[in-house]
C-alpha atoms as a PDB file:
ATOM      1  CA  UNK A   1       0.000   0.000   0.000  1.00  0.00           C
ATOM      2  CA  UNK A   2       1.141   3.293  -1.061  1.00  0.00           C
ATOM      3  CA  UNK A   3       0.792   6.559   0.716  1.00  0.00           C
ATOM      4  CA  UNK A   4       1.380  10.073  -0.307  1.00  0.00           C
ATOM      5  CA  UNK A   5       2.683  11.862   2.782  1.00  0.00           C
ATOM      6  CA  UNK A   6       2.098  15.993   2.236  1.00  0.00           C
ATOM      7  CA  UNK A   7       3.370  18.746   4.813  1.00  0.00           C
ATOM      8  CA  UNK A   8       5.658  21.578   3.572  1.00  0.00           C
ATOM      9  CA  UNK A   9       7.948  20.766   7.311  1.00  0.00           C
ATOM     10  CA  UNK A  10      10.695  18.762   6.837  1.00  0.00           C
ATOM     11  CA  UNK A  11      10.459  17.256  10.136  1.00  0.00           C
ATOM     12  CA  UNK A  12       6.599  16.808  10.355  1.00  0.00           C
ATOM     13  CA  UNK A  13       7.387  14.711   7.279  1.00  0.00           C
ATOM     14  CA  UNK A  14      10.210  12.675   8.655  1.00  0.00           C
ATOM     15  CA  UNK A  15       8.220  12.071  11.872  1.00  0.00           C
ATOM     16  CA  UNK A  16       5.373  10.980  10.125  1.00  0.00           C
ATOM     17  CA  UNK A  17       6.864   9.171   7.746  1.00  0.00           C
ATOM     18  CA  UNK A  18       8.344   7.009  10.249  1.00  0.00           C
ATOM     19  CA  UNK A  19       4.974   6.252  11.722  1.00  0.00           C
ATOM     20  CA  UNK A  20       3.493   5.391   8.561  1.00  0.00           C
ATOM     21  CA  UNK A  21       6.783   3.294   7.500  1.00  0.00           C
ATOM     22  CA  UNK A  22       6.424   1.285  10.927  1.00  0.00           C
ATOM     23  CA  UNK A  23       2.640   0.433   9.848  1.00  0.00           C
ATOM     24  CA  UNK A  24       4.459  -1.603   6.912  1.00  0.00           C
ATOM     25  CA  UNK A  25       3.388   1.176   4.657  1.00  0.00           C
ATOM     26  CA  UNK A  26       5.168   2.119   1.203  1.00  0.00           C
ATOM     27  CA  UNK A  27       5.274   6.584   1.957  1.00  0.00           C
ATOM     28  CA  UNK A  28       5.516   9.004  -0.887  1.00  0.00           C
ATOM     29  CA  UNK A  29       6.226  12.315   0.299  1.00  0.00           C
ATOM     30  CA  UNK A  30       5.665  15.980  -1.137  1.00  0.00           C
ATOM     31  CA  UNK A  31       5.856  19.477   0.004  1.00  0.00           C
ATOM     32  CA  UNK A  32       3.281  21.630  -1.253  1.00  0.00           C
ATOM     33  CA  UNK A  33      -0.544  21.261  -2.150  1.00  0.00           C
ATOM     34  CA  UNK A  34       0.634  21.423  -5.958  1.00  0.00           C
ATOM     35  CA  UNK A  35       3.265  18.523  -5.805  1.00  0.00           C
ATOM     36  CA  UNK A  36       0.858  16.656  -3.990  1.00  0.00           C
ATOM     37  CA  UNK A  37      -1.471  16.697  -7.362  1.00  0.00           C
ATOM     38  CA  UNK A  38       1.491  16.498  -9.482  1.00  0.00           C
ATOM     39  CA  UNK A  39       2.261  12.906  -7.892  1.00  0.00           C
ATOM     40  CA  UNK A  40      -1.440  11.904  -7.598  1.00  0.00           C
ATOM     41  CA  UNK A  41      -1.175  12.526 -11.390  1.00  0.00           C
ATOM     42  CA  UNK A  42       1.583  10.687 -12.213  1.00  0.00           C
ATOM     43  CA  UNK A  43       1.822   7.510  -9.381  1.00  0.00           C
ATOM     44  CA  UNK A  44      -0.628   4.958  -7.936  1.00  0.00           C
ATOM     45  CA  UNK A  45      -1.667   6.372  -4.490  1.00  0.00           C
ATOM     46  CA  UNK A  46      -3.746   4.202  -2.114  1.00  0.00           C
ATOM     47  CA  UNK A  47      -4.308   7.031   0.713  1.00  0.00           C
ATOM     48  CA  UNK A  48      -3.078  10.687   1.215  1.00  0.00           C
ATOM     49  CA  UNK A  49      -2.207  12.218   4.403  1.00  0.00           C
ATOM     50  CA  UNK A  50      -3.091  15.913   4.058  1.00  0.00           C
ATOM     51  CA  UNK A  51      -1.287  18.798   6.148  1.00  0.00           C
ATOM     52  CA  UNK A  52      -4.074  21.770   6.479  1.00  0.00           C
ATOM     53  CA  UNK A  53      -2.094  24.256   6.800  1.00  0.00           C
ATOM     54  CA  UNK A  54       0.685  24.919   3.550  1.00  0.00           C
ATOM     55  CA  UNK A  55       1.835  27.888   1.690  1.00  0.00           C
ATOM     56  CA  UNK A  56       0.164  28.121  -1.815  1.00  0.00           C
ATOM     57  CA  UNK A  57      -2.581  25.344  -1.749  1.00  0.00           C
ATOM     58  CA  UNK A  58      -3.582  25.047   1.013  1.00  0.00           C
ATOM     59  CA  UNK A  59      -4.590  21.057   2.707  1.00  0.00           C
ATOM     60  CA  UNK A  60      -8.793  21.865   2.279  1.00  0.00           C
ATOM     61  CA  UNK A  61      -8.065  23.115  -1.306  1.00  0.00           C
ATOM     62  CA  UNK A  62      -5.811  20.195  -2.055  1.00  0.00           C
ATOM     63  CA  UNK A  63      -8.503  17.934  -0.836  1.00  0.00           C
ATOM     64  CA  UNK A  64     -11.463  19.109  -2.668  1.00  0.00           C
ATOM     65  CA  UNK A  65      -8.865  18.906  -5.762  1.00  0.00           C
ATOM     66  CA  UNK A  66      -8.860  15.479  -5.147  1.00  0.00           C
ATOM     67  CA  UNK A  67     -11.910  14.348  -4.081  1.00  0.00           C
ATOM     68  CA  UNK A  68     -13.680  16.099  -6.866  1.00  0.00           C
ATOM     69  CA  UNK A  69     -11.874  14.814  -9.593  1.00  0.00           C
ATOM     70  CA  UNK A  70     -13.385  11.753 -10.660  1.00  0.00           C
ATOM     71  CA  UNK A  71      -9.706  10.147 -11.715  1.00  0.00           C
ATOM     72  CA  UNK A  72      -8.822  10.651  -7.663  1.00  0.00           C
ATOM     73  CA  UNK A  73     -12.172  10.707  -6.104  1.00  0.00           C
ATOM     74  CA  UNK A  74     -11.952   6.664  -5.042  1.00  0.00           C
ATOM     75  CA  UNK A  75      -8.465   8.023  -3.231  1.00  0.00           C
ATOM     76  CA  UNK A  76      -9.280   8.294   0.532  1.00  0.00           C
ATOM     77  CA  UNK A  77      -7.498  11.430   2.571  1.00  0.00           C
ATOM     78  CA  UNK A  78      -6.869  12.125   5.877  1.00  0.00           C
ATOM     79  CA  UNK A  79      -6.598  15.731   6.840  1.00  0.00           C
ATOM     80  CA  UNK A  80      -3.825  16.500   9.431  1.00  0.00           C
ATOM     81  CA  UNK A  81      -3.414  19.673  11.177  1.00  0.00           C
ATOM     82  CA  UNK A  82      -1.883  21.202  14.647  1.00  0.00           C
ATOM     83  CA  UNK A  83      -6.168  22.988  15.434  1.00  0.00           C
ATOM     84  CA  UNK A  84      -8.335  20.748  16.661  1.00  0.00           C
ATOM     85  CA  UNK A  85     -12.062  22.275  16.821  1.00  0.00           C
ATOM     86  CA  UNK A  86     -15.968  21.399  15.195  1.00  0.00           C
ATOM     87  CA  UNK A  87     -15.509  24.034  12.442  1.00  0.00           C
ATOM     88  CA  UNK A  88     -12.485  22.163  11.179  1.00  0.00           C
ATOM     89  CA  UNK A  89     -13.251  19.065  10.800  1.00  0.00           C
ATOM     90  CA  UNK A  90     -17.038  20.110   9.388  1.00  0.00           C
ATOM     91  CA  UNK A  91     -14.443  21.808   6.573  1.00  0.00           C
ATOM     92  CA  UNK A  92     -12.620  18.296   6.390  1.00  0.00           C
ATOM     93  CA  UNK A  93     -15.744  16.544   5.402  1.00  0.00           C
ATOM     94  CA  UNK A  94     -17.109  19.323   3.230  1.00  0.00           C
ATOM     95  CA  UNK A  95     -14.056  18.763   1.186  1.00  0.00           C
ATOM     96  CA  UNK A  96     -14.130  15.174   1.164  1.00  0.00           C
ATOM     97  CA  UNK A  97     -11.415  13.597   3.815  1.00  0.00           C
ATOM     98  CA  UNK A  98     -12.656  10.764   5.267  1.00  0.00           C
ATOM     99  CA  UNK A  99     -11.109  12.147   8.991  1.00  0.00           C
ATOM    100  CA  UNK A 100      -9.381  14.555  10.825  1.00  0.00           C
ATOM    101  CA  UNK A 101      -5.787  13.276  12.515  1.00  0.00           C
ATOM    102  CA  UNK A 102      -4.128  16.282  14.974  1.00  0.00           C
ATOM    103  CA  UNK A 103      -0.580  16.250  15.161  1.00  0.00           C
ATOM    104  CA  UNK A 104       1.818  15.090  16.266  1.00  0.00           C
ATOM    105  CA  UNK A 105      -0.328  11.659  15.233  1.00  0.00           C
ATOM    106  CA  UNK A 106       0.133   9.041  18.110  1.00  0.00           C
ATOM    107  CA  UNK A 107       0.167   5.910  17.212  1.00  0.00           C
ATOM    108  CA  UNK A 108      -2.703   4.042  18.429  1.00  0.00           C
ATOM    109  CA  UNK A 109      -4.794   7.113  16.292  1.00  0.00           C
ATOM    110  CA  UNK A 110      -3.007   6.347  13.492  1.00  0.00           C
ATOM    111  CA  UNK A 111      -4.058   2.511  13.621  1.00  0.00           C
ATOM    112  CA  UNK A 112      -7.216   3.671  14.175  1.00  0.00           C
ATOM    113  CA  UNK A 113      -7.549   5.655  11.557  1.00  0.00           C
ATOM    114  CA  UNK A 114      -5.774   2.806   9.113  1.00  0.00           C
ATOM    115  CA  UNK A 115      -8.383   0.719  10.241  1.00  0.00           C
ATOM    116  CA  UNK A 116     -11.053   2.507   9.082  1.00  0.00           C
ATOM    117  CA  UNK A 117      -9.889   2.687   5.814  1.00  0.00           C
ATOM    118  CA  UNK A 118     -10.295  -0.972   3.491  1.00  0.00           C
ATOM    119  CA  UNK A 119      -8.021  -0.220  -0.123  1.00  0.00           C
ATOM    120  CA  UNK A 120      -6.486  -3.837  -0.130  1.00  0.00           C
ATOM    121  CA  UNK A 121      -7.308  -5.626  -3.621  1.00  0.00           C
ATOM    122  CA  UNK A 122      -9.350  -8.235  -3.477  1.00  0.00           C
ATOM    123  CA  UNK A 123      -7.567 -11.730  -4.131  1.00  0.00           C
ATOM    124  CA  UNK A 124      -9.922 -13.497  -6.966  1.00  0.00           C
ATOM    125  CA  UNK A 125     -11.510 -16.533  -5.578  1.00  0.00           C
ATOM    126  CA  UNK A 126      -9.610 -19.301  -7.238  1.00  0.00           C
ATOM    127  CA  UNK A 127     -11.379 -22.418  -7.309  1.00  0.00           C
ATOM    128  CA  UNK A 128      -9.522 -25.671  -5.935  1.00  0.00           C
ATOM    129  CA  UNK A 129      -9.137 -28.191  -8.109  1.00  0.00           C
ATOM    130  CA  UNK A 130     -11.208 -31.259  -7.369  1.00  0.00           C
ATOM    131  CA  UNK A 131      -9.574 -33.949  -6.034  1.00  0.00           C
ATOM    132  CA  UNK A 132      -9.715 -37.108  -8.754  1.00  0.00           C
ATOM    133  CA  UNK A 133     -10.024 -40.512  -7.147  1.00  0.00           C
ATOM    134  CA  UNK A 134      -8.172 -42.663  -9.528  1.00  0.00           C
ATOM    135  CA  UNK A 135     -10.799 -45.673 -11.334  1.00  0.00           C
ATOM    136  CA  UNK A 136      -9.432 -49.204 -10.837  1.00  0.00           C
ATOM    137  CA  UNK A 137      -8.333 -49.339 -14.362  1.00  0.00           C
ATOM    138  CA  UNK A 138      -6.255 -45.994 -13.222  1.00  0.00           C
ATOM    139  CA  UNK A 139      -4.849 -47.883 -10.092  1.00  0.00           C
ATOM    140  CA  UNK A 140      -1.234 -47.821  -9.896  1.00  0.00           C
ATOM    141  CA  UNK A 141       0.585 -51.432 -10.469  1.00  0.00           C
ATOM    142  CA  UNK A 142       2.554 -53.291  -8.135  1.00  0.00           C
ATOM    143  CA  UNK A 143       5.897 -51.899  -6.522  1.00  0.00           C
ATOM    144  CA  UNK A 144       9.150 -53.534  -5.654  1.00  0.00           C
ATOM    145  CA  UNK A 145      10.000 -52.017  -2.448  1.00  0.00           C
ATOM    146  CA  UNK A 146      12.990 -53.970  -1.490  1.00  0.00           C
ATOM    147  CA  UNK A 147      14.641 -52.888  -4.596  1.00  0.00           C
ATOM    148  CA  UNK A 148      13.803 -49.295  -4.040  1.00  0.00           C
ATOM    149  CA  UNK A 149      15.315 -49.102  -0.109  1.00  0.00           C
ATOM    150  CA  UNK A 150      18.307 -50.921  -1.720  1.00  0.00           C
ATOM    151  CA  UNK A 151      18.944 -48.320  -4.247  1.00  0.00           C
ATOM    152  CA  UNK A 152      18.064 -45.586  -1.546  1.00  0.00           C
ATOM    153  CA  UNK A 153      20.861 -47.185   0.724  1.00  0.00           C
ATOM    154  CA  UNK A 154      23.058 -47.423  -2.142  1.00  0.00           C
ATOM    155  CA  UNK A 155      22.282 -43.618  -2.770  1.00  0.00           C
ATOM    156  CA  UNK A 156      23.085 -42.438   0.556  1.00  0.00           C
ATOM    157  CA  UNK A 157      26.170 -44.177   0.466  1.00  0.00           C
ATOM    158  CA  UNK A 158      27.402 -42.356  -1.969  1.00  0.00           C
ATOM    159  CA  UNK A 159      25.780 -39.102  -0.755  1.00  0.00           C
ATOM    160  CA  UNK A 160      28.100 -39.840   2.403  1.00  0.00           C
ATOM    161  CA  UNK A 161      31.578 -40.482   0.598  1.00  0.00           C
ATOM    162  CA  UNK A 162      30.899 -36.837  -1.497  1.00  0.00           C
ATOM    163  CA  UNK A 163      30.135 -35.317   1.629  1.00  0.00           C
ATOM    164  CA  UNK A 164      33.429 -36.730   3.646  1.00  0.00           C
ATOM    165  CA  UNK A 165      35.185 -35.838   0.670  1.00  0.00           C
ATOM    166  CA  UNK A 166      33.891 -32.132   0.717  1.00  0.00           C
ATOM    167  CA  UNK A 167      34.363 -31.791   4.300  1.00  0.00           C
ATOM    168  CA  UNK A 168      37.852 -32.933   3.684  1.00  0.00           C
ATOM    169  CA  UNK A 169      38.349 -30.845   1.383  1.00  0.00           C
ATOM    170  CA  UNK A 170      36.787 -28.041   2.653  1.00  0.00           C
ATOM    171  CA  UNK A 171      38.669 -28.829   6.221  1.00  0.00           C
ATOM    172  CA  UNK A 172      42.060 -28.682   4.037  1.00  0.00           C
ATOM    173  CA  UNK A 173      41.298 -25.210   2.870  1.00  0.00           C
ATOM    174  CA  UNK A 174      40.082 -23.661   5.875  1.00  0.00           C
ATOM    175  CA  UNK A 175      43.549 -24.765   7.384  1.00  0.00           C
ATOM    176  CA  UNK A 176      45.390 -23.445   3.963  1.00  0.00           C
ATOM    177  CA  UNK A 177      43.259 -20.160   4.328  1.00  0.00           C
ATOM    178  CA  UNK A 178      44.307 -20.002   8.236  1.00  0.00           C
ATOM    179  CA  UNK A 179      48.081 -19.902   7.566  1.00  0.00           C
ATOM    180  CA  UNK A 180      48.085 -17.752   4.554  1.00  0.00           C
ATOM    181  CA  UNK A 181      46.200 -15.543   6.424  1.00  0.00           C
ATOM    182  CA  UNK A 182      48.911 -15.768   9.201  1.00  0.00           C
ATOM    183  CA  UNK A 183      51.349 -15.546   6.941  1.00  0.00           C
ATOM    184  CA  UNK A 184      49.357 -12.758   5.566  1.00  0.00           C
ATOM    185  CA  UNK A 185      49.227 -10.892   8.640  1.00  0.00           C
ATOM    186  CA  UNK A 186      52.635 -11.119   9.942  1.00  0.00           C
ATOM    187  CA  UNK A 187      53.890  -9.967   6.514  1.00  0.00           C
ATOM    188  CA  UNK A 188      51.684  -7.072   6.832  1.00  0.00           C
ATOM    189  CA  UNK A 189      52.474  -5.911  10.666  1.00  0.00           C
ATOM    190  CA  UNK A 190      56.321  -6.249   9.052  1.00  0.00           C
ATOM    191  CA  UNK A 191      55.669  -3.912   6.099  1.00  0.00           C
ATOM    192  CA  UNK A 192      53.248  -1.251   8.662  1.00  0.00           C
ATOM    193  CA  UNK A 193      55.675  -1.459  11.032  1.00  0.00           C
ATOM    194  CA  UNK A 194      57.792   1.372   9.806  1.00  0.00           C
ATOM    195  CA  UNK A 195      54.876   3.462   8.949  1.00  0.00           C
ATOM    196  CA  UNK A 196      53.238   3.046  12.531  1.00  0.00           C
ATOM    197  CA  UNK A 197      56.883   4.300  13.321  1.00  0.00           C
ATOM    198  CA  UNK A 198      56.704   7.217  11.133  1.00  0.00           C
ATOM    199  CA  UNK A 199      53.102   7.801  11.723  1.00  0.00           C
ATOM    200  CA  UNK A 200      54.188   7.974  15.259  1.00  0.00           C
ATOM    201  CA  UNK A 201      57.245  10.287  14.802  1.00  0.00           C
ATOM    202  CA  UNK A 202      54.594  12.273  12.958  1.00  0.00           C
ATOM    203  CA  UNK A 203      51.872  12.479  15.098  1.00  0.00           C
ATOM    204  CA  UNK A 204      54.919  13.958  17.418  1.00  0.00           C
ATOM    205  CA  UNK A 205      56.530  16.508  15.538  1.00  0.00           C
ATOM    206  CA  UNK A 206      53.027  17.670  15.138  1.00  0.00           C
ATOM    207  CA  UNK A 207      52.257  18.215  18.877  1.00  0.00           C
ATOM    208  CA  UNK A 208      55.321  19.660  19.314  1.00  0.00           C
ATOM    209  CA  UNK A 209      54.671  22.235  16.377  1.00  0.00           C
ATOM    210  CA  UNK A 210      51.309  22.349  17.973  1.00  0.00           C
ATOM    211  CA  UNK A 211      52.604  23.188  21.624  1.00  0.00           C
ATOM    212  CA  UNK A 212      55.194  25.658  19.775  1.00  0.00           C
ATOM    213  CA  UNK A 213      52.633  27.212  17.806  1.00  0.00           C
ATOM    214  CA  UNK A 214      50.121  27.283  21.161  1.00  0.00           C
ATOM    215  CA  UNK A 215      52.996  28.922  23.212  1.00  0.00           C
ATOM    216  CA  UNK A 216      53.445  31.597  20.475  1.00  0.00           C
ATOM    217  CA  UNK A 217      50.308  32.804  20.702  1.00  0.00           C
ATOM    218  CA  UNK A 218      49.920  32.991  24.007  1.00  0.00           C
ATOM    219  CA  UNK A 219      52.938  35.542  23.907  1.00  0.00           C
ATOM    220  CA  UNK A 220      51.469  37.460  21.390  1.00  0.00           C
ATOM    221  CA  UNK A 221      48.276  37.562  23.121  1.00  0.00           C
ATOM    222  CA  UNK A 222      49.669  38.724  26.171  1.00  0.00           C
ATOM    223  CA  UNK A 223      51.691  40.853  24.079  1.00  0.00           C
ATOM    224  CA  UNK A 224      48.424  42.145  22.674  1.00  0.00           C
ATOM    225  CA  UNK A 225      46.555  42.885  25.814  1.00  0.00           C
ATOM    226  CA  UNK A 226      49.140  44.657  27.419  1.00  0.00           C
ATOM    227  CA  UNK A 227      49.627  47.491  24.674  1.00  0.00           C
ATOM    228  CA  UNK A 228      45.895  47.095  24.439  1.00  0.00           C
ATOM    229  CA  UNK A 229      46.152  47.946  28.469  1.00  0.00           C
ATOM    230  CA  UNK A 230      48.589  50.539  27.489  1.00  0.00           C
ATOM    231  CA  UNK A 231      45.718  52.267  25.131  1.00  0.00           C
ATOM    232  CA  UNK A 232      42.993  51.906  27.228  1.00  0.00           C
ATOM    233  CA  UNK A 233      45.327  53.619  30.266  1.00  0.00           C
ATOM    234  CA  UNK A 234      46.369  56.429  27.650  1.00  0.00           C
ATOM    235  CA  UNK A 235      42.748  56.817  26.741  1.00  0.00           C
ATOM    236  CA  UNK A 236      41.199  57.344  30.091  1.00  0.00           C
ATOM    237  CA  UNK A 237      44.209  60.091  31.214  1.00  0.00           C
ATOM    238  CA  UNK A 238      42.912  61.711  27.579  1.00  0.00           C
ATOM    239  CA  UNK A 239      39.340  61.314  28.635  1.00  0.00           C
ATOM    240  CA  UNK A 240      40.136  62.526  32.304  1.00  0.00           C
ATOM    241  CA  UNK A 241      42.569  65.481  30.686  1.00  0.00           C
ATOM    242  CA  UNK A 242      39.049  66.029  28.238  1.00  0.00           C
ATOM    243  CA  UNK A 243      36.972  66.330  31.269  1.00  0.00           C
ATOM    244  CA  UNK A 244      39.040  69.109  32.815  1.00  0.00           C
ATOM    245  CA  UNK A 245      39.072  71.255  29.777  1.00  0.00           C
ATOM    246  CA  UNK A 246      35.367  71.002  29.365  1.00  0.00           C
ATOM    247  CA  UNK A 247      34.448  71.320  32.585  1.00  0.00           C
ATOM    248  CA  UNK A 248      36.602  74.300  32.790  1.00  0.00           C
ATOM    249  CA  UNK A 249      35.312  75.805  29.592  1.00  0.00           C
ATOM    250  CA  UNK A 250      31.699  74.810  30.810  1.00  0.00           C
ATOM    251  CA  UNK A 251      32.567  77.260  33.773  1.00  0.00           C
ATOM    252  CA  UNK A 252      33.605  80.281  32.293  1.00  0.00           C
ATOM    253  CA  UNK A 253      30.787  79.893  29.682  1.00  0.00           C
ATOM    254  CA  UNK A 254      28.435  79.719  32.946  1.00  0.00           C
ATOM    255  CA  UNK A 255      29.683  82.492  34.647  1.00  0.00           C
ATOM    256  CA  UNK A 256      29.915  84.690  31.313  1.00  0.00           C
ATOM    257  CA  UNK A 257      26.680  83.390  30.601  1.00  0.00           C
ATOM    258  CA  UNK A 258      25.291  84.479  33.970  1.00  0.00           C
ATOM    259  CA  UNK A 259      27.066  87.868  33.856  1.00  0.00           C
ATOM    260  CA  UNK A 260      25.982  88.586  30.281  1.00  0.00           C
ATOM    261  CA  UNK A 261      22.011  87.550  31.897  1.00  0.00           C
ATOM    262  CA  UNK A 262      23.030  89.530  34.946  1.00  0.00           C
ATOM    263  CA  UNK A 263      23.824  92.830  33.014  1.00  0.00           C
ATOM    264  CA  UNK A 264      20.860  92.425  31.054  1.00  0.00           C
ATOM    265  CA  UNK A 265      18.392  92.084  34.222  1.00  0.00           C
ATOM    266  CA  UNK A 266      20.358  95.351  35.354  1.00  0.00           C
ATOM    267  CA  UNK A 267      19.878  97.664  32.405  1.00  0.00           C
ATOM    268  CA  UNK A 268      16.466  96.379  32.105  1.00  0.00           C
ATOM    269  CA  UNK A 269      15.995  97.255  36.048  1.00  0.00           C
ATOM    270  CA  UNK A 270      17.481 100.559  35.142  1.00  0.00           C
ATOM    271  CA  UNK A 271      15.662 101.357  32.358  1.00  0.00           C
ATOM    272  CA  UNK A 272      12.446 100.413  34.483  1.00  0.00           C
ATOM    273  CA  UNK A 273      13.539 102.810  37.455  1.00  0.00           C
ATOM    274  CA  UNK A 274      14.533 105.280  34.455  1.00  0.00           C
ATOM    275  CA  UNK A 275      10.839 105.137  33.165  1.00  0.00           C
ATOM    276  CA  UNK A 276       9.282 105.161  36.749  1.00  0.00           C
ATOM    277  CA  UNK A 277      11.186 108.411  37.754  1.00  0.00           C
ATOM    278  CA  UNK A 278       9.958 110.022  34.921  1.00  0.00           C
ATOM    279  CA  UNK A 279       6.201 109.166  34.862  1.00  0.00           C
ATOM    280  CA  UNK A 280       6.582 110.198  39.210  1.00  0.00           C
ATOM    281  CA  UNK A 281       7.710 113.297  38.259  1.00  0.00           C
ATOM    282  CA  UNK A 282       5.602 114.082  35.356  1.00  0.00           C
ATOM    283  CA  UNK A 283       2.612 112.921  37.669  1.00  0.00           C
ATOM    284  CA  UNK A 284       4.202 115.260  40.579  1.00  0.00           C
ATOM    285  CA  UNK A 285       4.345 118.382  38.241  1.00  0.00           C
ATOM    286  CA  UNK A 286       1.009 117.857  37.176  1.00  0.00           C
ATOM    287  CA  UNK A 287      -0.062 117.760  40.630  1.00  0.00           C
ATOM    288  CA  UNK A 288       1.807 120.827  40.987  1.00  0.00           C
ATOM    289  CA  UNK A 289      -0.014 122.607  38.337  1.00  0.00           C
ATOM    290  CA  UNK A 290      -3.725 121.471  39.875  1.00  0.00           C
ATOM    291  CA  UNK A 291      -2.842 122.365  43.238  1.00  0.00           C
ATOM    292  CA  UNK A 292      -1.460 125.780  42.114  1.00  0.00           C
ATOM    293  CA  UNK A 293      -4.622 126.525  40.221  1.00  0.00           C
ATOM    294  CA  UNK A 294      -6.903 125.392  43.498  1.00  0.00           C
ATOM    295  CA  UNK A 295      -5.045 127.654  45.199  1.00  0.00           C
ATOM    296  CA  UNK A 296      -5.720 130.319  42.768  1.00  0.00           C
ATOM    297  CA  UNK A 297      -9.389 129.400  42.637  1.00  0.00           C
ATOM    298  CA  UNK A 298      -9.824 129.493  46.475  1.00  0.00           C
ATOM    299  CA  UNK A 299      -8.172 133.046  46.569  1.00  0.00           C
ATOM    300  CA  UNK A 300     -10.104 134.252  44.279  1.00  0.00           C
ATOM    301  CA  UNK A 301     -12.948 132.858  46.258  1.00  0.00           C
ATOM    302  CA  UNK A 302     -11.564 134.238  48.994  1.00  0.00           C
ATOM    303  CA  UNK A 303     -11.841 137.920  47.490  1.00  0.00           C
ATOM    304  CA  UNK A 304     -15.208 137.635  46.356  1.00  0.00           C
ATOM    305  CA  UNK A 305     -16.233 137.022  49.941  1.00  0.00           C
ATOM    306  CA  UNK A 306     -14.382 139.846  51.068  1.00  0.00           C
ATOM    307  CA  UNK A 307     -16.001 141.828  49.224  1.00  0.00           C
ATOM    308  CA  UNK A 308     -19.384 140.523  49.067  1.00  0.00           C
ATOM    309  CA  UNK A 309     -18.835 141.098  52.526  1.00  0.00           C
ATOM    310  CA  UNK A 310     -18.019 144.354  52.836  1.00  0.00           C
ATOM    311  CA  UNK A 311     -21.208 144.959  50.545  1.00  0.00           C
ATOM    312  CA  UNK A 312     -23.327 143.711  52.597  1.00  0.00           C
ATOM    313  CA  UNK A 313     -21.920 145.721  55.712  1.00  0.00           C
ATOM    314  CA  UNK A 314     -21.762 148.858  53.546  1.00  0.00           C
ATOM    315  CA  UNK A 315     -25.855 147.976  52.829  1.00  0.00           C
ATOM    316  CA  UNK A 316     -26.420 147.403  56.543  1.00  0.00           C
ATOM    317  CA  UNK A 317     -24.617 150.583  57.293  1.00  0.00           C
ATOM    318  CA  UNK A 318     -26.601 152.622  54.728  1.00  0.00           C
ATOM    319  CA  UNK A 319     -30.195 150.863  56.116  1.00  0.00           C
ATOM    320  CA  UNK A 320     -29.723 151.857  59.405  1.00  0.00           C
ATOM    321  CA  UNK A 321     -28.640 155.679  58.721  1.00  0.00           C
END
């Protein structure tokens, strides 16, 4: 039985496949909805294992590809996907797959699921022959069975001397085989010997170039991190030497700052005063002016009494004379 195995993960399909393989089961494999059809197409496929979920074609589309077609409609499929739920596997039978297998498949699911499908040709009933009982005329004549065990024991006989012989022979070679290969052996530790040696004198000339080599670089490291040390040293006394000049700059800058702001607050305060003294002194000569004229007013006043006054004695005087 032959199954097409689709998932576009290479190690959903290896895991799977494995599964499937264990089941005694011949697996295809493909990676996309598309190759999936391109195979159906092409091979004899007994059941399809269906990822839902695939870039391009998706596993529902793929299905209803197949299951609609009438050349892969008798093709059972088996949707697998990492969502279980009702809405799922209502879409699983609206596009034809016979079930709905979550993954990672377990086993016992799997054989479950196998087990519900039935693709196994059907052997044709072969009819056994009839067993013929042989007619007297048919029967069988008359057998010498003395002179068949004789020529039995007389083949056996001669089955035994071949076989003697063979194991003779064959006990010969083994023991020819056993000290060639000896032979064979001893010649060879003779000729390996030397290159074991050299192999040897090899192997230490090349830990020695090795140790050499490791020593080296461990002076040149250390080597390495102390002018390294040396630059990070001359680096900080620049950064520290930095750190004066700025501050020092950021001073003077503050203070000139702060005196320029200073001056300004000054002239502006001046300026103010400037403006104040003038509108005072504007205000006091105008008072200076209104005062000056009531004073003017109330002598006038003043005079008009006087002599509205003296009227009005003069009248008195003149009404009593």
């Amino acid at each position: 039985m032959k199954v097409l195995l689709v998932d576009d993960s290479k190690a959903a399909r290896f895991a799977m496949g494995k599964l499937l393989k264990d089941q005694g089961l011949e697996v295809e494999m493909a990676a996309s909805g598309e190759e999936a059809l391109d195979k159906i197409a092409t091979e004899d496929i007994d059941i399809v294992f269906m990822d839902q979920s695939m870039p391009g074609m998706g596993g529902i589309a793929a299905t209803t590809a197949i299951t609609s077609n009438e050349k892969t409609s008798h093709i059972p499929v088996v949707l697998c996907t990492g969502n279980e739920g009702e809405k799922l596997e209502e879409m699983a039978r609206e596009a034809g797959a016979i079930g709905v297998l979550t993954k990672p498949p377990q086993a016992d699911k799997l054989q479950a699921m196998l087990a519900t499908i039935d693709v196994q040709p059907v052997p044709e009933s072969v009819a056994e022959p009839e067993e013929q009982v042989p007619t007297p005329q048919e029967a069988a004549p008359a057998v010498d069975v003395d002179a068949i065990v004789a020529q039995v024991e007389a083949m056996l006989n001669a089955v035994r001397k071949d076989v003697s012989s063979v194991e003779h022979k064959v006990s010969s070679v083994e023991h020819n085989m056993a000290q060639k290969l000896g032979e064979f052996a001893r010649s060879s530790e003779a000729r390996l010997r030397p290159l074991h040696d050299n192999l040897k004198k090899i192997d230490e000339r090349i830990a020695a170039k090795v140790k050499e080599q490791m020593s080296m670089d461990a002076g040149n490291h250390r080597i390495q991190l102390e002018a390294l040390r040396q630059q990070v040293e001359t680096g900080l006394d620049d950064i520290k030497e930095w750190e004066g000049r700025l501050r020092t700059e950021l001073t003077t800058e503050v203070h000139a700052k702060m005196e320029e702001l200073l001056n300004g607050r000054l002239a502006d305060l001046k300026d103010s005063i400037r403006d104040t003294r003038k509108n005072t002194d504007a205000r006091l000569k105008e008072m200076e002016k209104k005062v000056s004229a009531l004073q003017g007013s109330l002598l006038m006043k003043s005079a008009i009494i006087s002599i509205i006054s003296a009227a009005a004695a003069f009248a008195a005087a003149f009404f009593l004379l």
